[in-house]
Protein backbone atom coordinates (compact mmCIF):
# COMPACT_ATOMS: atom_id res chain seq x y z
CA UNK A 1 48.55 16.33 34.78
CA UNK A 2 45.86 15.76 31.78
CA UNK A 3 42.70 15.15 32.50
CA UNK A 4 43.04 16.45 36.18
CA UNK A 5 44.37 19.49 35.15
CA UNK A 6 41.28 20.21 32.75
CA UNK A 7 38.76 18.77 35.27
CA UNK A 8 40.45 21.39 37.74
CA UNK A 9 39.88 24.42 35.12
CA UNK A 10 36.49 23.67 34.73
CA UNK A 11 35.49 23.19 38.15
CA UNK A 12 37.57 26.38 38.77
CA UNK A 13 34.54 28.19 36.66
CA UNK A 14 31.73 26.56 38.17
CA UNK A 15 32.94 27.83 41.63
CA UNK A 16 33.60 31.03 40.06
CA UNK A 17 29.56 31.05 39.18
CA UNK A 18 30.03 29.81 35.84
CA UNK A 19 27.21 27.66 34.10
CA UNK A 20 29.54 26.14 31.55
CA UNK A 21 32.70 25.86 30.93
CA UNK A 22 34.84 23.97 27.94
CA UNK A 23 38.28 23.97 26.25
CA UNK A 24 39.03 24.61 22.60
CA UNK A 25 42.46 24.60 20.67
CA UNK A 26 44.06 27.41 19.81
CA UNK A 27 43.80 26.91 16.14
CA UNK A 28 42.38 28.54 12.72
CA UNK A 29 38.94 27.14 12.40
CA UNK A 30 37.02 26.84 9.05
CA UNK A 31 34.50 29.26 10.42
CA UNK A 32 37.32 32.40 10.91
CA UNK A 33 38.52 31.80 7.28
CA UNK A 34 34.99 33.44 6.82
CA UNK A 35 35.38 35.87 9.10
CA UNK A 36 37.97 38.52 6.29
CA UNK A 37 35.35 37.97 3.71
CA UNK A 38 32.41 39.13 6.06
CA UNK A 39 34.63 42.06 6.92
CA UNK A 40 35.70 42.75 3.34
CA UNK A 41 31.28 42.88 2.33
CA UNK A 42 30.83 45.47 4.46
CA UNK A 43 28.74 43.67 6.73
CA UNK A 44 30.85 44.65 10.33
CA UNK A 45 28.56 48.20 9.57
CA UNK A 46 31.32 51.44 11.40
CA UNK A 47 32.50 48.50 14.04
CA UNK A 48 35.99 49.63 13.05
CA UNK A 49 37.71 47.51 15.89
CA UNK A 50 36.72 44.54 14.12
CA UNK A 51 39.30 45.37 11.23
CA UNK A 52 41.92 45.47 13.94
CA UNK A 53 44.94 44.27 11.98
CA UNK A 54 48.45 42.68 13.15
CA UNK A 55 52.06 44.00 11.81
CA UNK A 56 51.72 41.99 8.45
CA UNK A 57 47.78 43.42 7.76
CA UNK A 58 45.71 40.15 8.69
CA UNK A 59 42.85 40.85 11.34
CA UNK A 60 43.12 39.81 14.46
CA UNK A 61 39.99 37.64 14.83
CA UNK A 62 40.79 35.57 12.02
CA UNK A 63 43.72 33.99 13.49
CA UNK A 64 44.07 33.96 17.18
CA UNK A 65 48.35 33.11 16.46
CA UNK A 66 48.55 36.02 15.04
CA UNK A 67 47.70 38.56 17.85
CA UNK A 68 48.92 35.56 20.18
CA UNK A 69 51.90 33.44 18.83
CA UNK A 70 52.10 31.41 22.15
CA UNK A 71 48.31 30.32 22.63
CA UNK A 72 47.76 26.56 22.91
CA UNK A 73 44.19 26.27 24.75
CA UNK A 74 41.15 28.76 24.95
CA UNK A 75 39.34 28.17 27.95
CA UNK A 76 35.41 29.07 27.44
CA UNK A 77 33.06 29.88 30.00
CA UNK A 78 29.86 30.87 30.18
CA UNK A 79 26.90 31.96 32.50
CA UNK A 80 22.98 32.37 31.89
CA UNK A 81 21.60 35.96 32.33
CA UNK A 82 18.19 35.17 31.72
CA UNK A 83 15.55 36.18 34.06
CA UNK A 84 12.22 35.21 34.77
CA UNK A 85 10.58 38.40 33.03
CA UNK A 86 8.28 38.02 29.40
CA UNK A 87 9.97 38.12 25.95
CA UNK A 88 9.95 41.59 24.06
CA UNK A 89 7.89 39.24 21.39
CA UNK A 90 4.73 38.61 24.34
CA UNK A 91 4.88 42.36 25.01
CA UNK A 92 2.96 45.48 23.08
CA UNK A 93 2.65 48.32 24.87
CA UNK A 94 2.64 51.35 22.81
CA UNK A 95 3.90 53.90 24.61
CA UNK A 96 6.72 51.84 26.23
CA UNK A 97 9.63 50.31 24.89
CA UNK A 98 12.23 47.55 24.71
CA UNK A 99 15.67 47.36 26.19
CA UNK A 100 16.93 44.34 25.58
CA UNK A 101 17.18 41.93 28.03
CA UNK A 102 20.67 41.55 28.80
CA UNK A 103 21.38 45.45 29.38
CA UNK A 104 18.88 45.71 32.38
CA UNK A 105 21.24 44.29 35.21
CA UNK A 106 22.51 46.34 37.93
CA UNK A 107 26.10 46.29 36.55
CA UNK A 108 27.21 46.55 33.21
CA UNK A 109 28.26 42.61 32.19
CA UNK A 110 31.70 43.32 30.81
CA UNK A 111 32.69 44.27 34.66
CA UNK A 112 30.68 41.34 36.70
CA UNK A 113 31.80 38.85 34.32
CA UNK A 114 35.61 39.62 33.22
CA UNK A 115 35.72 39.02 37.76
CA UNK A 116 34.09 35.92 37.50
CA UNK A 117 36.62 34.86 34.57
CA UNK A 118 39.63 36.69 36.22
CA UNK A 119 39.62 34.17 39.49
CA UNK A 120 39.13 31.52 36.73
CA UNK A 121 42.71 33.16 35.49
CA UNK A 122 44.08 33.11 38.97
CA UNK A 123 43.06 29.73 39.97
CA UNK A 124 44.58 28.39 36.40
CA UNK A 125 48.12 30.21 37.13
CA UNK A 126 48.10 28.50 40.68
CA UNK A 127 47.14 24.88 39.55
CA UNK A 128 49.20 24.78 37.01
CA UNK A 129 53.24 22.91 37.35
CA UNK A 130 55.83 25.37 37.67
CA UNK A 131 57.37 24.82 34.68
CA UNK A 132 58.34 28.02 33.30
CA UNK A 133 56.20 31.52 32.97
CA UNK A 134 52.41 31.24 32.03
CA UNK A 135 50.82 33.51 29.61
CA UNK A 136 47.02 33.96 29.79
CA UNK A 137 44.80 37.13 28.93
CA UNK A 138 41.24 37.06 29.85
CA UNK A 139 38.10 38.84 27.87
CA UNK A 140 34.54 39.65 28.03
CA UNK A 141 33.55 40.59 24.50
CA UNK A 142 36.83 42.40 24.01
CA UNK A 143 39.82 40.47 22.84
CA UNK A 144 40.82 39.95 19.54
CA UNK A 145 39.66 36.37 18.67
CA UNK A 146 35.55 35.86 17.68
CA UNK A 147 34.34 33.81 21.08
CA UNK A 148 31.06 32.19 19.43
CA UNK A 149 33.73 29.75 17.32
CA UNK A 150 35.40 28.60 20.27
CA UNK A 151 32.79 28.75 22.21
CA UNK A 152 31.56 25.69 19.86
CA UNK A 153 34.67 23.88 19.69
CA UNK A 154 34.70 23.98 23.15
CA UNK A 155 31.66 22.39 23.54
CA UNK A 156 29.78 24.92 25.40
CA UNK A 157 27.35 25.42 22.71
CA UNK A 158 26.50 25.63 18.41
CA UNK A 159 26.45 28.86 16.74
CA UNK A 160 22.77 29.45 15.58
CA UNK A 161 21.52 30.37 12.36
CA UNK A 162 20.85 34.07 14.12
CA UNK A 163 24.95 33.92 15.19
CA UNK A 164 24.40 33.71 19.12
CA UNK A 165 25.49 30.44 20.71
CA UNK A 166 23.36 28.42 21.81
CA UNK A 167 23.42 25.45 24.73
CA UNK A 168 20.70 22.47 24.35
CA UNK A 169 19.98 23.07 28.23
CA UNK A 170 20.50 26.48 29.11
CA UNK A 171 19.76 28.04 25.72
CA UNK A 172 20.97 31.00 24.04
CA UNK A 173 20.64 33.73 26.99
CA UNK A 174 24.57 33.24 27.91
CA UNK A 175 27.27 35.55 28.53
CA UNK A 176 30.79 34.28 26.63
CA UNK A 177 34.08 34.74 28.70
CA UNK A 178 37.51 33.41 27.49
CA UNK A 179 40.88 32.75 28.83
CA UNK A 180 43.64 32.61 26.17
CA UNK A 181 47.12 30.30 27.45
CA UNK A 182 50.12 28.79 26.56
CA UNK A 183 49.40 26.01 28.68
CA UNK A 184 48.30 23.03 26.57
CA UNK A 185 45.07 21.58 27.57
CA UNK A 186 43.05 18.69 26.23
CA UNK A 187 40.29 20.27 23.88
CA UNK A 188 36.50 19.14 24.26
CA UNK A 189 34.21 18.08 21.67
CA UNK A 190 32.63 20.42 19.72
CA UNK A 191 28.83 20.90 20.54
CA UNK A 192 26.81 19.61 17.41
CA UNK A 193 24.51 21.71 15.63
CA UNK A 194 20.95 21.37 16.59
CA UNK A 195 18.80 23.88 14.66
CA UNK A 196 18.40 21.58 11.97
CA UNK A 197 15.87 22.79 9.45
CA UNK A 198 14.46 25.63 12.08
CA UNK A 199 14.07 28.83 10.31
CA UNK A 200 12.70 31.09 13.08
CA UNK A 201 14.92 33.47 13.87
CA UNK A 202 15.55 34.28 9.92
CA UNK A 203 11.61 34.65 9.77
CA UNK A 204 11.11 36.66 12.69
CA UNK A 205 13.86 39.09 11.93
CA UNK A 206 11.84 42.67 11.26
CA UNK A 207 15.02 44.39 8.74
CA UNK A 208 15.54 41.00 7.58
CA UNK A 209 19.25 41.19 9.40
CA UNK A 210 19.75 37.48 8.93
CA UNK A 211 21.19 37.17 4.97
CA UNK A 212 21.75 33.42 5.47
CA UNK A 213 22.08 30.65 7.83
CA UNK A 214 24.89 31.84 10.18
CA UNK A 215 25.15 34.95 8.33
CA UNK A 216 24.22 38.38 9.99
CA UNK A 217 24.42 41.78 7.75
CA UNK A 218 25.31 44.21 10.74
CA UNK A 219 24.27 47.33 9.09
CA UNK A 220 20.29 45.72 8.74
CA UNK A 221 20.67 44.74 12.61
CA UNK A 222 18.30 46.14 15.38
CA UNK A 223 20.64 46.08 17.34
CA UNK A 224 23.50 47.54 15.97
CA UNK A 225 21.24 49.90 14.58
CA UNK A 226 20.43 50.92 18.35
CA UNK A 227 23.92 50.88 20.44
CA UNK A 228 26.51 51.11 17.33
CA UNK A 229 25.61 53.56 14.46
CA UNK A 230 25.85 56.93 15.62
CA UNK A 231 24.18 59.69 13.78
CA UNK A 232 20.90 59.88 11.98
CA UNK A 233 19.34 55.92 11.36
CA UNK A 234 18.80 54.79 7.72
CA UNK A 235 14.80 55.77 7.22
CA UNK A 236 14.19 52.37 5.90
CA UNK A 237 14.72 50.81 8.89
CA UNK A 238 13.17 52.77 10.99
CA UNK A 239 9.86 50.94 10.68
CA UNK A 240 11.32 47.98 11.30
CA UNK A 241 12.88 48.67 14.82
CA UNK A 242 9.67 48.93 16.21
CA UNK A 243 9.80 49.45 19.99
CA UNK A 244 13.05 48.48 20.43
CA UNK A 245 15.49 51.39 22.16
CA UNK A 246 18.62 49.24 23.04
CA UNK A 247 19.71 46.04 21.32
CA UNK A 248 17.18 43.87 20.37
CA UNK A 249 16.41 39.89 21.51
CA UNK A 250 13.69 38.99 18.77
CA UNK A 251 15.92 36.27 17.28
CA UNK A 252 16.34 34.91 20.88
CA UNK A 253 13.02 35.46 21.63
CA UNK A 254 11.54 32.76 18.76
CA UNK A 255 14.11 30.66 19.17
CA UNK A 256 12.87 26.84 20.80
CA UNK A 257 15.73 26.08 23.23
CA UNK A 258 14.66 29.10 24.31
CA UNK A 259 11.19 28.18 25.86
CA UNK A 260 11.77 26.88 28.86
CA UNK A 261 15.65 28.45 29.56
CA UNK A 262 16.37 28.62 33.13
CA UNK A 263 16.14 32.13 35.05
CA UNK A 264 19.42 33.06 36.44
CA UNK A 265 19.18 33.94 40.45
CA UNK A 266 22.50 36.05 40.16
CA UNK A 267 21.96 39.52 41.75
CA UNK A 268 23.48 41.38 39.31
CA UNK A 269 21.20 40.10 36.28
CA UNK A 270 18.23 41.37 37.79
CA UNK A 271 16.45 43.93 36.14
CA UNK A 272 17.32 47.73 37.41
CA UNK A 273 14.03 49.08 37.85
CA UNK A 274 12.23 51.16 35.27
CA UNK A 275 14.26 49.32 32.41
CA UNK A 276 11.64 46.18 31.71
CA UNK A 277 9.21 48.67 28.97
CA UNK A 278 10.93 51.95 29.93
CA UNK A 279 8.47 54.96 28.91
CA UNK A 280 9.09 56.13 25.52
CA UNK A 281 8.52 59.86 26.36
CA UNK A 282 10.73 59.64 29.09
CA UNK A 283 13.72 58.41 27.16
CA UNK A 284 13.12 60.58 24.45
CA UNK A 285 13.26 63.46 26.39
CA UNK A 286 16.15 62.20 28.91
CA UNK A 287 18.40 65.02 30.06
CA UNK A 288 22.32 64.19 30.16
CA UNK A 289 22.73 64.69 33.48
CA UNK A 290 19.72 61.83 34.36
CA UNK A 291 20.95 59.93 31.45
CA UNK A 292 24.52 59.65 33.50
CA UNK A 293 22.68 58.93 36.57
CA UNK A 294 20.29 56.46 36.09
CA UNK A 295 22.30 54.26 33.62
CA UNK A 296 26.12 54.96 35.54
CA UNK A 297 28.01 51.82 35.78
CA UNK A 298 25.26 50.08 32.64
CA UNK A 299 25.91 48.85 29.07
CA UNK A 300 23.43 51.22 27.67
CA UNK A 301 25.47 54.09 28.27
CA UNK A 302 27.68 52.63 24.90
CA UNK A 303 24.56 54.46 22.69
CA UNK A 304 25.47 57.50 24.35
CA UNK A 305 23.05 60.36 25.24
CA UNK A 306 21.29 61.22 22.14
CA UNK A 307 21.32 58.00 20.78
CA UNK A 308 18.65 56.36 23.14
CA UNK A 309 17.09 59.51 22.79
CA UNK A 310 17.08 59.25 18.55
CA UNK A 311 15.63 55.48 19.24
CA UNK A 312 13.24 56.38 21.71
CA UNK A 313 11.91 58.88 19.05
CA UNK A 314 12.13 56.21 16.36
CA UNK A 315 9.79 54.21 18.21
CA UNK A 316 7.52 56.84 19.47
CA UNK A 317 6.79 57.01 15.28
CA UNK A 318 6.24 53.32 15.34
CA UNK A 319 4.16 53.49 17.91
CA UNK A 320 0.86 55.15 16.66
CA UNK A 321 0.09 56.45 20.30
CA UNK A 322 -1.19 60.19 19.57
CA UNK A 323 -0.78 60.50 23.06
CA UNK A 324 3.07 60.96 22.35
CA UNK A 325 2.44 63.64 19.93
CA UNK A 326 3.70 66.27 22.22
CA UNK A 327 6.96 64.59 23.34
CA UNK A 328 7.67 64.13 19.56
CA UNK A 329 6.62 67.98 19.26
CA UNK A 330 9.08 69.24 21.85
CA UNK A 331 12.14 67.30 20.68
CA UNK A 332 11.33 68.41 16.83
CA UNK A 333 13.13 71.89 17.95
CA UNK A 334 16.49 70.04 20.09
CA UNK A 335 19.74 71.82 19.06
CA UNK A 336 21.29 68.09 17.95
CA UNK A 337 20.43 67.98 14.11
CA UNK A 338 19.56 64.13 14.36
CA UNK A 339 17.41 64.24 17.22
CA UNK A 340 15.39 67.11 15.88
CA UNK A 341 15.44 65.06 12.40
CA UNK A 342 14.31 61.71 13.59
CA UNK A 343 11.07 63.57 15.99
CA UNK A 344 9.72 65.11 12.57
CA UNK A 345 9.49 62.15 11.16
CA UNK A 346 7.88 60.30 14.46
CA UNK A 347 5.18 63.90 14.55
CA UNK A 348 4.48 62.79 10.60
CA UNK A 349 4.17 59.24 11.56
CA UNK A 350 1.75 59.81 14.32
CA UNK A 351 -0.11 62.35 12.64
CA UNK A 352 -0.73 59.91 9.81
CA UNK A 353 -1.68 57.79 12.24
CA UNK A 354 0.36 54.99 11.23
CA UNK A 355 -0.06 51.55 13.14
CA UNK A 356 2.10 50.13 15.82
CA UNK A 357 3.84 46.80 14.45
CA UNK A 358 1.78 43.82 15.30
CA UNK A 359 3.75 41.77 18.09
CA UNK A 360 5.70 38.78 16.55
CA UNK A 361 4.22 35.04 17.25
């Protein structure tokens, strides 16, 4: 069937409520040969599923053959979640902070996506001559294969110097989705690389996360920092997390072909309310059971419970609001050893009256 078959897939996503969609091989890229050495620096942080590793000790994301020996084709799609709301770098409000932008739908991604991609699946099993069985598996950030790469070779968009992919229309505020097959499609080009000598989102990175061009140090990342390391944060970085309290979207933020991105108009991207510049004090002092019920069924319940509390306090010391003295206060005697831990040190910040971080231009 050829072309028709791939022209089929593709408009298969777009009726699904995909904004792009492309087709990559199901090869070994130059980029994944990088991917063991990244893991063997350290830089994957305590993101222990990355190391995932087949019968014969390769990782998985390195070599999408090895955790699936029948994959021709990766279909890529991928829709905008960016709505028309400031960016955390054109907002300063000291006693509020930053979720990051793609956390504040009304449903958690992973779940309103993967059913976008899954009738994608269904349509591509139907379609398709019946020639014999068709494997496929279908992931939203969760399959064993790094989507950015194919994302590019699938023409959808270039990885940026920051690591997010990036579309010359649409920009970087996208949402990856990928169907793996045996079927054997015709592969698009890959998107060229348009940063060109743009250093931005290097320069505008607070804990310096961004080692090199296309190179991101996990364990210096805001927003790793935020949603992935559990425990007490590194005190060196606290300054530089500033008001952020889940991920972080500076490097997106600066970035030019993100100016004038499109607003998505899909309902479940808009913001829940209360998480554009959520109070600080009420985060930091959050119970469980309103934790649970105000962010059931969202992406931010991956930092767990104390851990939006810990950032909320780490940005209450960043702040240099003395009206958040007493929240600090109150948490510096919780029963969780980091919690109490991080509000000393916000109580010593404010009381030396240390300066909120100017906003980034």
């Amino acid at each position: 069937m050829g072309t028709q078959l791939e022209h089929l897939v593709k408009q298969a996503a777009f009726d699904a409520g995909f904004e792009l969609a492309g087709i990559a091989a199901a090869g070994d890229f130059p980029e994944l040969a990088r991917f063991p050495e990244w893991v063997s620096a350290g830089r994957a942080g305590e993101m222990k599923y990355l190391e995932s590793r087949d019968d014969k000790g390769q990782l998985r994301r390195a070599s999408l053959r090895s955790a699936f020996p029948w994959a021709r084709s990766v279909i890529v799609c991928a829709i905008n979640y960016n709505t028309a709301r400031p960016y955390s770098t054109a907002v300063n409000n000291p006693g509020r902070g930053w979720i990051s932008r793609y956390a504040w739908g009304l449903e958690d991604y992973h779940d309103s996506v993967l059913r976008r991609v899954r009738e994608v699946e269904s349509k591509l099993k139907g379609i398709y001559p019946d020639e014999g069985p068709v494997e496929t598996r279908s992931y939203v950030d969760t399959g064993p294969l790094v989507e950015r790469v194919y994302a590019r070779y699938a023409g959808v968009g270039w990885v940026g110097k920051n690591t997010c992919v990036i579309n010359q229309k649409l920009g970087s505020w996208l949402f990856l989705a990928v169907i793996v097959t045996s079927i054997e499609l015709s592969p698009d080009l890959p998107a060229p690389d348009r940063c060109g000598t743009c250093t931005r989102c290097i320069d505008a990175c607070p804990t310096q996360a961004i080692v090199a061009p296309h190179e991101l140090d996990s364990n210096r990342c805001i927003s790793y920092l935020a949603i992935e390391k559990r425990g007490s944060i590194p005190e060196e970085m606290r300054a530089g997390m500033g008001h952020q309290v889940f991920g972080c979207d500076i490097c997106q933020d600066v970035c030019p072909w993100n100016r004038k991105a499109p607003a998505s108009e899909k309902p479940e991207f808009q913001p829940r309310e209360g998480l554009v510049n959520p109070a600080l004090a009420w985060l930091a002092e959050i119970s469980e059971e309103e934790f649970r019920e105000k962010f059931r069924g969202s992406p931010i319940k991956r930092a767990k419970h104390n851990g939006l509390r810990r950032n909320a306090l780490i940005a209450i010391g960043n702040s240099g609001d003395r009206n958040l003295l007493p929240a600090a206060e109150r948490t510096s005697h919780d029963p969780d050893p980091t919690i109490s831990e991080t509000a000393l040190w916000a109580k010593g910040r404010l009381e030396r009256k240390t300066p909120p971080q100017e906003p980034f231009s």
